[in-house]
Protein backbone atom coordinates (compact mmCIF):
# COMPACT_ATOMS: atom_id res chain seq x y z
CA UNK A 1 106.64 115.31 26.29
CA UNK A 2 109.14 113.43 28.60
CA UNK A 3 108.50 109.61 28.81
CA UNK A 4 108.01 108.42 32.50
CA UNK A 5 110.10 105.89 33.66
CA UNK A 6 109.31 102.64 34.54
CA UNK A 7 109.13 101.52 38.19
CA UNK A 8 112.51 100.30 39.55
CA UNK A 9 111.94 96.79 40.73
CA UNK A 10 112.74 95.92 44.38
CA UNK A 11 115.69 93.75 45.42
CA UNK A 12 113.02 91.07 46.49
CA UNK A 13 111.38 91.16 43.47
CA UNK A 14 114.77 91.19 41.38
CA UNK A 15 115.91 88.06 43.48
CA UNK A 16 112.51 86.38 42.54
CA UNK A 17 112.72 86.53 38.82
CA UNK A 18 116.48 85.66 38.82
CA UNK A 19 115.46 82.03 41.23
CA UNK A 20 112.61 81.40 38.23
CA UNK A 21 115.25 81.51 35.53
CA UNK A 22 118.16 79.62 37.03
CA UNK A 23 118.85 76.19 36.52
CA UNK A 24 117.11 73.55 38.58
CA UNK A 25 119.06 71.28 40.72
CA UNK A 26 120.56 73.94 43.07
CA UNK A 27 119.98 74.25 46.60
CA UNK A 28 117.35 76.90 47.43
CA UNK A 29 118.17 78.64 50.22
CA UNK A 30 122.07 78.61 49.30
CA UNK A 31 120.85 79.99 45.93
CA UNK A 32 118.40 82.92 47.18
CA UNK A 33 121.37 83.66 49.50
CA UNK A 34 123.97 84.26 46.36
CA UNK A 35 121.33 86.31 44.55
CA UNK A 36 120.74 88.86 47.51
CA UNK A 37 124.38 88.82 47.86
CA UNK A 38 124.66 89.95 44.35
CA UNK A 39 121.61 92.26 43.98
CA UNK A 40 122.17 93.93 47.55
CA UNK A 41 125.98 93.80 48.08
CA UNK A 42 125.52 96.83 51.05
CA UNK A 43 123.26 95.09 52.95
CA UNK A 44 123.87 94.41 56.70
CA UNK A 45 123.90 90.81 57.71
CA UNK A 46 120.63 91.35 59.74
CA UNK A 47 118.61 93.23 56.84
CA UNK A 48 120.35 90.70 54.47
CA UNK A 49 119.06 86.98 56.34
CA UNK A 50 115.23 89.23 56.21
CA UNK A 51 115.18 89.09 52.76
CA UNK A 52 116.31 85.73 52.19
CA UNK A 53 113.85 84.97 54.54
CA UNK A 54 111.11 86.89 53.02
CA UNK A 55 112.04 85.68 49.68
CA UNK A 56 112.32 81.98 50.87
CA UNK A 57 108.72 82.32 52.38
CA UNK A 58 107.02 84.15 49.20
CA UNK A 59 108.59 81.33 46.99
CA UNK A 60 107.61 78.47 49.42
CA UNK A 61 105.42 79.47 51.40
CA UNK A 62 102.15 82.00 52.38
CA UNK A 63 104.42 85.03 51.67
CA UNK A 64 103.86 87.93 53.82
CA UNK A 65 101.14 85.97 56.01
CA UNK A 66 104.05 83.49 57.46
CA UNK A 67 103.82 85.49 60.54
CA UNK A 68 100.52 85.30 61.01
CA UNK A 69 100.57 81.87 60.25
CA UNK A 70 103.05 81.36 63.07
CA UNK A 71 101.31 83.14 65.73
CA UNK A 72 99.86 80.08 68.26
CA UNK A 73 96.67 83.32 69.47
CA UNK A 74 95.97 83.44 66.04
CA UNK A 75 92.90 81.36 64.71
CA UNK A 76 91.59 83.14 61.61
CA UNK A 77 93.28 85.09 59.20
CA UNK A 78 90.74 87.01 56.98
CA UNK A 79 91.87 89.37 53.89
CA UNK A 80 89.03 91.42 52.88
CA UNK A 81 90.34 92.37 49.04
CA UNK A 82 92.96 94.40 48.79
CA UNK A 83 93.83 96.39 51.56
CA UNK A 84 94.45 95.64 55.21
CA UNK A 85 94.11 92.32 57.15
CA UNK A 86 92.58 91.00 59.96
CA UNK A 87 93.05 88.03 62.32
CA UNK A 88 91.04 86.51 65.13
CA UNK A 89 93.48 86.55 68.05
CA UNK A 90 92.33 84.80 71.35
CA UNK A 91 88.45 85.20 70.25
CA UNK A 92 88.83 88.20 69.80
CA UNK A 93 88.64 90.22 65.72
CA UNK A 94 91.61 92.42 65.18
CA UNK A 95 93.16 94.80 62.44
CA UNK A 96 96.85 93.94 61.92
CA UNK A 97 99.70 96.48 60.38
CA UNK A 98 100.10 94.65 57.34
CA UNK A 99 98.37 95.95 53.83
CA UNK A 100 98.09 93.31 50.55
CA UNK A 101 96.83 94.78 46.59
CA UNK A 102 95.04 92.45 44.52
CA UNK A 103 98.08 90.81 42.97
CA UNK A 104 99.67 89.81 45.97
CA UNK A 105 96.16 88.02 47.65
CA UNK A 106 95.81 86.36 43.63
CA UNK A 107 99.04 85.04 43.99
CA UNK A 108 98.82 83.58 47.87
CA UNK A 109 95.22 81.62 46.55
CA UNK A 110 97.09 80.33 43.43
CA UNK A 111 99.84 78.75 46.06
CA UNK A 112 97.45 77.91 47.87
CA UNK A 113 95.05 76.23 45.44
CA UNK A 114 97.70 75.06 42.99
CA UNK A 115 99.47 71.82 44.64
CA UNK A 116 96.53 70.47 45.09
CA UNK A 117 95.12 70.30 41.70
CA UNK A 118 92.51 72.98 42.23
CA UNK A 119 91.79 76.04 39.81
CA UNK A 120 90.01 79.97 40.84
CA UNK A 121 89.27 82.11 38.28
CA UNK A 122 86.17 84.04 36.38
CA UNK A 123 84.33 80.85 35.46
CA UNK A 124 85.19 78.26 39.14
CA UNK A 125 85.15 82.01 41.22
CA UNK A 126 85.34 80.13 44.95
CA UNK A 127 87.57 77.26 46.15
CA UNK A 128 88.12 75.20 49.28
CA UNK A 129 91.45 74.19 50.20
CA UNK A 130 94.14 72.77 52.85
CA UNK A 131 97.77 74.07 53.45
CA UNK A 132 100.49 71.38 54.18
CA UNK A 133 100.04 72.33 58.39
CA UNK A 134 96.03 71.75 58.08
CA UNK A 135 94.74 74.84 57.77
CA UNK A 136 91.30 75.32 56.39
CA UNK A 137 91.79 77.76 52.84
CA UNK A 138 88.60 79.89 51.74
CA UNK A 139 88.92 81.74 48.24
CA UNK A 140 86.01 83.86 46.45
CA UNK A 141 87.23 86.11 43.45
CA UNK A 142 85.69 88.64 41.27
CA UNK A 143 82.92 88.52 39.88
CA UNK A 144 81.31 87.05 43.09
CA UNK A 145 83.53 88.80 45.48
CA UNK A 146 82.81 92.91 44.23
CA UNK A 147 85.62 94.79 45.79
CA UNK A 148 88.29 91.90 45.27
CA UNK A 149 89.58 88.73 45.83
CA UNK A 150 88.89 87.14 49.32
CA UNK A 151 90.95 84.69 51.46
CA UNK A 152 90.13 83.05 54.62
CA UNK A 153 92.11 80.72 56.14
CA UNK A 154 90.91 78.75 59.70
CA UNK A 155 94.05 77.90 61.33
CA UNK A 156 93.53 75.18 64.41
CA UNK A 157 96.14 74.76 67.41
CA UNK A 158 98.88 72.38 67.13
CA UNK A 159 98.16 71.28 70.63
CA UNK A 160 95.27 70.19 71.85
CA UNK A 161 92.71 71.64 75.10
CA UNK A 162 91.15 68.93 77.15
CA UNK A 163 87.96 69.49 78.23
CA UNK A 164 88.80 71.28 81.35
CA UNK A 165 89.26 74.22 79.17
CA UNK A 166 85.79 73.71 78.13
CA UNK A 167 83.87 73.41 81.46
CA UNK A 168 83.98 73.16 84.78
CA UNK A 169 84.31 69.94 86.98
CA UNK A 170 81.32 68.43 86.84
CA UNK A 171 80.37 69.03 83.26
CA UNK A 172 83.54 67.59 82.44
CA UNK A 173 83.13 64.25 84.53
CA UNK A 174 79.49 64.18 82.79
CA UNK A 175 81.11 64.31 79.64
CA UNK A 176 83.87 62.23 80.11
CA UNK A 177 81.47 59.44 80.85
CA UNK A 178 79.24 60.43 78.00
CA UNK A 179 82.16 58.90 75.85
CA UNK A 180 83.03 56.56 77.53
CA UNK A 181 79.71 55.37 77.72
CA UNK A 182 79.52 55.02 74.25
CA UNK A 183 77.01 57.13 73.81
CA UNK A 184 75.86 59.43 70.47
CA UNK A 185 76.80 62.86 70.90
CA UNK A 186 76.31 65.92 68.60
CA UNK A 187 78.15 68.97 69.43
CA UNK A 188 76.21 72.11 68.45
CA UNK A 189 77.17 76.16 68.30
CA UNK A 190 77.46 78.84 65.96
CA UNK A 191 80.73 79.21 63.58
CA UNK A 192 83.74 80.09 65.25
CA UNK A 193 82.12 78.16 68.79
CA UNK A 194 84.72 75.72 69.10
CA UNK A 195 82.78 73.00 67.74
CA UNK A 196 85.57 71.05 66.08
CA UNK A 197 88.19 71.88 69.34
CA UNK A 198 85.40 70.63 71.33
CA UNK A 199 85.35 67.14 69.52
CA UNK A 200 89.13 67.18 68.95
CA UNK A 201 88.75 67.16 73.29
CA UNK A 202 85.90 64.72 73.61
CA UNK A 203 87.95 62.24 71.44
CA UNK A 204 90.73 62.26 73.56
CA UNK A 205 88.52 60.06 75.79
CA UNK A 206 88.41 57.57 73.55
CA UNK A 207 89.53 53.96 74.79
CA UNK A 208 92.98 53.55 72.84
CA UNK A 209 91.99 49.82 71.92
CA UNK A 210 89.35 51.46 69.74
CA UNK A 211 89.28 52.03 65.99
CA UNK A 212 88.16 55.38 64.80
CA UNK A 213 87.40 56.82 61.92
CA UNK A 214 86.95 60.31 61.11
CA UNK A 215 85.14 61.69 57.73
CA UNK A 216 85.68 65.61 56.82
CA UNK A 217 84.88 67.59 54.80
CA UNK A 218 88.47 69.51 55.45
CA UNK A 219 90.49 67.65 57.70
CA UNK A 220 90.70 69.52 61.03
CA UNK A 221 90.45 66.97 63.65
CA UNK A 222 93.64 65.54 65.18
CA UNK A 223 92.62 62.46 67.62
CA UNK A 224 95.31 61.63 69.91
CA UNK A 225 94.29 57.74 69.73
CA UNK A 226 96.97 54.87 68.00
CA UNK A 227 94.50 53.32 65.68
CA UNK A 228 92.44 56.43 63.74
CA UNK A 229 92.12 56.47 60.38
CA UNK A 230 91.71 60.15 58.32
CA UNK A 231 89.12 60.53 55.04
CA UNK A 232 88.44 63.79 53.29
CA UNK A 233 86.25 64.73 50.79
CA UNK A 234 87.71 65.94 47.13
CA UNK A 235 85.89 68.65 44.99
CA UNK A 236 85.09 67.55 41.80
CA UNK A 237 87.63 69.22 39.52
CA UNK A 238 87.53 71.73 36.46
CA UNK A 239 85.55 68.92 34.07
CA UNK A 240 83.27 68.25 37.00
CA UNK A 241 85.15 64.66 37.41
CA UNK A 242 86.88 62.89 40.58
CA UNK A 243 84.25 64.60 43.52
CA UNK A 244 83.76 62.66 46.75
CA UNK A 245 81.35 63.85 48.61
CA UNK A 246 80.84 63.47 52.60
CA UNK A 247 78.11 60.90 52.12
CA UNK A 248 80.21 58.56 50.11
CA UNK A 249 82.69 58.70 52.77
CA UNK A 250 80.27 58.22 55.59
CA UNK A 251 79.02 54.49 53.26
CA UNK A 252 82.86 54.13 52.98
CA UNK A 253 83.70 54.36 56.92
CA UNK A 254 80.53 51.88 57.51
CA UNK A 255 82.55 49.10 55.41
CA UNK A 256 86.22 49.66 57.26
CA UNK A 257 85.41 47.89 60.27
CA UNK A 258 84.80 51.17 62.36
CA UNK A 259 84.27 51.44 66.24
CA UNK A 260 83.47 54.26 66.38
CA UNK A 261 82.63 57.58 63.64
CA UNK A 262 83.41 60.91 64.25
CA UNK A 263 81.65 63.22 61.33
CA UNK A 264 83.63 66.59 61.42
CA UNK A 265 80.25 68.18 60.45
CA UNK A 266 76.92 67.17 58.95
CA UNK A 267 75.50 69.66 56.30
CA UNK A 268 73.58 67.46 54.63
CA UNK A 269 71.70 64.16 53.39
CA UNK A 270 74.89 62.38 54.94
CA UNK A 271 73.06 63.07 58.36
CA UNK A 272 70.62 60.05 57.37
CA UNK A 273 73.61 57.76 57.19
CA UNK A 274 75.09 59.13 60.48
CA UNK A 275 72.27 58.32 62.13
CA UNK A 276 71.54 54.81 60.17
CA UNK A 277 75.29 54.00 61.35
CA UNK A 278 74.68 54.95 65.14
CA UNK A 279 71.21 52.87 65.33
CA UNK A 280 73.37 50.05 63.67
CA UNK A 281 75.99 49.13 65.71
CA UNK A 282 78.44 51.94 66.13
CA UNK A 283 77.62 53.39 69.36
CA UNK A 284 79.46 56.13 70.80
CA UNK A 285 80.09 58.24 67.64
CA UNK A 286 80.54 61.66 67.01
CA UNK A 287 79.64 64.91 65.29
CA UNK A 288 78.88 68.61 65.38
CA UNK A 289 75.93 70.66 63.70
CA UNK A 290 75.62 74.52 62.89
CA UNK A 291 72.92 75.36 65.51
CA UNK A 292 71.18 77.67 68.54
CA UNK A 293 71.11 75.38 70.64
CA UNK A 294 69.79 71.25 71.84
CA UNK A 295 66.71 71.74 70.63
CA UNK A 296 67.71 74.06 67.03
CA UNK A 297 70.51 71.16 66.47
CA UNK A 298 67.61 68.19 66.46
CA UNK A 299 65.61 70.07 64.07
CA UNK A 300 68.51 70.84 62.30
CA UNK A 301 69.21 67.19 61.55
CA UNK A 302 65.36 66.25 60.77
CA UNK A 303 65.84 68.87 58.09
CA UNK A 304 69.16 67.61 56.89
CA UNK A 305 67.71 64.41 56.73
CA UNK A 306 65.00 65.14 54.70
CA UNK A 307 67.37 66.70 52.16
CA UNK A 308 67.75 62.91 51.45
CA UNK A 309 66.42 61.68 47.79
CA UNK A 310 64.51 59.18 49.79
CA UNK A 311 61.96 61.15 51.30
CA UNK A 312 61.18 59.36 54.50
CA UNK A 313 57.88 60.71 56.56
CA UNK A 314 59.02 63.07 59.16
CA UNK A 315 57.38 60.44 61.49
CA UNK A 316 59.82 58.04 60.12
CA UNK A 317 63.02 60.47 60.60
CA UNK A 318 62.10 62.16 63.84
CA UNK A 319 62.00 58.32 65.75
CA UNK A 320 65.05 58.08 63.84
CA UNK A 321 66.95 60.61 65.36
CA UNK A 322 66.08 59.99 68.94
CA UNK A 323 66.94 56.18 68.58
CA UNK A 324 70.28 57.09 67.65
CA UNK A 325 71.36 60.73 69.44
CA UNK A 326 71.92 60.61 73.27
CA UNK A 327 73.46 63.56 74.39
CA UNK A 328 73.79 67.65 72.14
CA UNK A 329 76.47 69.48 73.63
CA UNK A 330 75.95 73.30 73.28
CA UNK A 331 78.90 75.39 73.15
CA UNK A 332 79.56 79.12 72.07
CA UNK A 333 81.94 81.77 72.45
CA UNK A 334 81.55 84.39 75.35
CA UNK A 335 82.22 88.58 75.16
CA UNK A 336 85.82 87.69 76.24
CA UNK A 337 86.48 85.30 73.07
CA UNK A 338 86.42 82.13 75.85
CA UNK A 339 84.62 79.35 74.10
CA UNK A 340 82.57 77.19 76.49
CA UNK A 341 80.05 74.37 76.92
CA UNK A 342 76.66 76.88 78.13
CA UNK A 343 74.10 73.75 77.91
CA UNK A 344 74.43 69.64 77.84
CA UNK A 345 71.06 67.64 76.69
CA UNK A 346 69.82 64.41 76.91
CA UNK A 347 67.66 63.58 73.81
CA UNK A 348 64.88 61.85 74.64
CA UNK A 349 63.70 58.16 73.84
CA UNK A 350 61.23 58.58 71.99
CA UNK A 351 59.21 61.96 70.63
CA UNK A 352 56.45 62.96 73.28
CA UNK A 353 58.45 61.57 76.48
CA UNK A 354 59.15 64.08 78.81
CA UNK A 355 61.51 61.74 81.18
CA UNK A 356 60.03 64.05 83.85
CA UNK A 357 56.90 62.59 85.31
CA UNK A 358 53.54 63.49 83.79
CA UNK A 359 52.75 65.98 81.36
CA UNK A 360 52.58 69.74 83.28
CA UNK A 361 48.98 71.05 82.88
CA UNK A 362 48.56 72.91 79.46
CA UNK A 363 47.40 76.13 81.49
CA UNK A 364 50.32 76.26 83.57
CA UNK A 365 53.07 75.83 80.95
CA UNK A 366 53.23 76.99 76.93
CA UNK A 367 53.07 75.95 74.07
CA UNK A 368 56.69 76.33 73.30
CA UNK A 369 57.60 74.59 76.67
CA UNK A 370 55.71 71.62 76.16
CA UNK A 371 57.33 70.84 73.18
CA UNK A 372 60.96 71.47 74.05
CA UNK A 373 60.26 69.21 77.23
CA UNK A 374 58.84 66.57 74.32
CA UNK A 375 62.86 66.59 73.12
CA UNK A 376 65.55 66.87 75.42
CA UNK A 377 65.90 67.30 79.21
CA UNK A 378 68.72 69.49 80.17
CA UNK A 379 71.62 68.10 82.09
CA UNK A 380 73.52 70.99 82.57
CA UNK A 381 73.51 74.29 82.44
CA UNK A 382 76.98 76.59 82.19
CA UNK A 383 79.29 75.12 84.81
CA UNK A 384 76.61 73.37 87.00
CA UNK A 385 74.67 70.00 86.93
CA UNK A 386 71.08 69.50 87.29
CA UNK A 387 70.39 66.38 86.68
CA UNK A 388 72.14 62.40 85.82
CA UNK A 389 71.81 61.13 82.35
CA UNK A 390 69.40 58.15 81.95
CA UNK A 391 70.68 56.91 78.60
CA UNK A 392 73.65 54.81 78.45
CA UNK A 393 75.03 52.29 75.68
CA UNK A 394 78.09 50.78 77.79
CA UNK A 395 77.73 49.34 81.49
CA UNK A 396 81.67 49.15 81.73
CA UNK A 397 81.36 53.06 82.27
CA UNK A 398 80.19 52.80 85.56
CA UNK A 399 77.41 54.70 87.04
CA UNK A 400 76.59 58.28 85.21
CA UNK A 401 77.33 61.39 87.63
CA UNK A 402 74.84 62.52 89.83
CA UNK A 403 73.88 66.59 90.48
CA UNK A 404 74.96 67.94 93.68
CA UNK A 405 71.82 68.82 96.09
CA UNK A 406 72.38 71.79 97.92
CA UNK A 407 71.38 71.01 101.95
């Protein structure tokens, strides 16, 4: 019986294993260029500066996702196990001409995972991570993941929107005084909403003479101020050592002198020290909250907050949380991939105020209505104002915009 021969490697691959074994001290690029010279002597000079560049990009960088990577419409890159990928492009979920096997989507996580100390395997099967440009890094391997390894990777604009991209007009000069009002805001919407491009915009509003600090969980936001200082939270790693979680950096931001705080996202018992640090001097902070909407993203944070080892009565928490929140921003992303603010609400004083005259009569209104008018009162709705905010923390803001009455 004939033997079958083994698989012929490729140039690319040939040029790899050659760069591992040579000497260190060389200049890369100049070296993968003498290696494909050698390996592919017939090569064209086009088809030639392609594989140094592929080979320069699998050794450095993301490999065969560079592209994507470099593509400004694309937010999310998503590889489902082996086979092909798919991107969000301009909001919208697409299939892209480009096919990866297990090895290949092993070996991106590993260089993705690897610099920064960080492990996947069998026994640690999921992993968080950051590339050098920001981008967020999901990994979940077998056995968790059943039809292969996973990677996710949340990519976020290297320039800015301002808020106009957001809203229209008025909802954007009711904003803009929100913040500069120094008032509490939590931004609210489902994943992939916009959420953190949304605070990334409302932070450009921030005086300049103010000092800011952020606190992620994976550093997305980019404020455009001078004086803003970055903390991140580290995983614990393969001994279960060295964690930092969110709430020790939220303690940690209290004692750095902060003007303001902008959480990235609250998930957890940190929301009790978010809202401790708005009711104690730092006004005009900032977060967002995995939520349906105003009302959802309160009781959202009353459960969050309650996650606390502390145990407070729900009394206790829910007086709480409408000392310190003044205004939930609502956004979400339309049919046509368009993120935009659908709802602004004022959070009331106190529980049980309606800041709408008295109570409507119990026959004329339900259940369900009564209690959402106990919460917030809605501001705005889509592009259009309905009514002026009552709560303000800063009279150097001037006076809050007012609707426009139709004649």
């Amino acid at each position: 019986m004939n033997a079958v021969p083994a698989p012929v490697p490729s140039v690319g691959a040939r040029v790899r294993r050659r760069l591992l074994a040579a000497a260190p001290g060389a200049s890369v690029p100049d070296l993968v260029a003498d290696l494909v010279a050698e390996e592919a002597p017939l090569l064209g000079d086009t088809a030639r500066a392609g594989l140094v560049r592929d080979v320069l990009a699998d050794v450095s960088g993301m490999g065969p996702l560079r592209r994507l990577l470099a593509d400004p419409d694309v937010t999310d890159i998503m590889v489902n196990g082996p086979g092909p990928v798919w991107v969000e492009r301009c909001g919208r979920l697409e299939r892209v001409d480009l096919v990866l096997d297990a090895g290949t989507i092993e070996h991106l996580i590993e260089k993705a995972v690897a610099p920064l100390g960080l492990r996947v395997d069998r026994s640690s099967p999921f992993v968080d991570a950051r590339l050098p440009d920001g981008s967020r890094v999901h990994a979940i391997v077998p056995p968790l993941a059943i039809d292969g390894p996973c990677l996710t990777i949340r990519r976020f604009g290297a320039r800015p929107l301002p808020l106009s991209a957001f809203a229209e007009g008025p909802v954007v000069e009711l904003l803009t005084w929100a913040v500069r009002a120094h008032c509490n805001l939590v931004v609210s919407g489902g994943t992939g909403a916009g959420k953190t491009t949304l605070l990334n915009a409302l932070a450009g509003c921030i005086g300049s003479d103010e000092r800011v600090l952020t606190v992620e969980d994976a550093a997305e936001l980019r404020l455009p101020g001078p004086h803003v200082v970055r903390l991140e939270t580290r995983r614990a790693n393969a001994e279960g050592a060295g964690g930092t979680t969110m709430r020790d950096l939220v303690r940690n931001a209290l004692r750095m002198r902060p003007d303001r705080i902008v959480v990235g996202e609250v998930r957890g018992a940190e929301a009790l020290d978010m809202l401790q640090a708005m009711n104690t001097g730092h006004e005009g902070s900032l977060s967002t909250c995995h939520a349906n909407g105003p009302d959802d993203a309160l009781r959202r944070l009353e459960t969050m907050v309650l996650m606390d080892e502390v145990r407070l009565p729900l009394d206790a928490v829910r007086t709480q949380l409408h000392s310190a929140l003044d205004l939930v921003v609502q956004v979400a992303r339309g049919a046509d991939g368009r993120r935009e603010v659908v709802a602004v609400a004022e959070v009331l004083g106190s529980p049980g105020a309606t800041g709408q005259g008295p109570a409507p009569d119990a026959m004329a209104a339900t259940e369900s209505e009564t209690r959402r008018q106990a919460r917030t009162r809605t501001l705005a709705v889509g592009g259009r104002l309905v009514a002026s905010p009552t709560r303000c923390r800063s009279a150097g803001a001037g006076a809050p915009p007012q609707p426009v009455v139709a004649p």
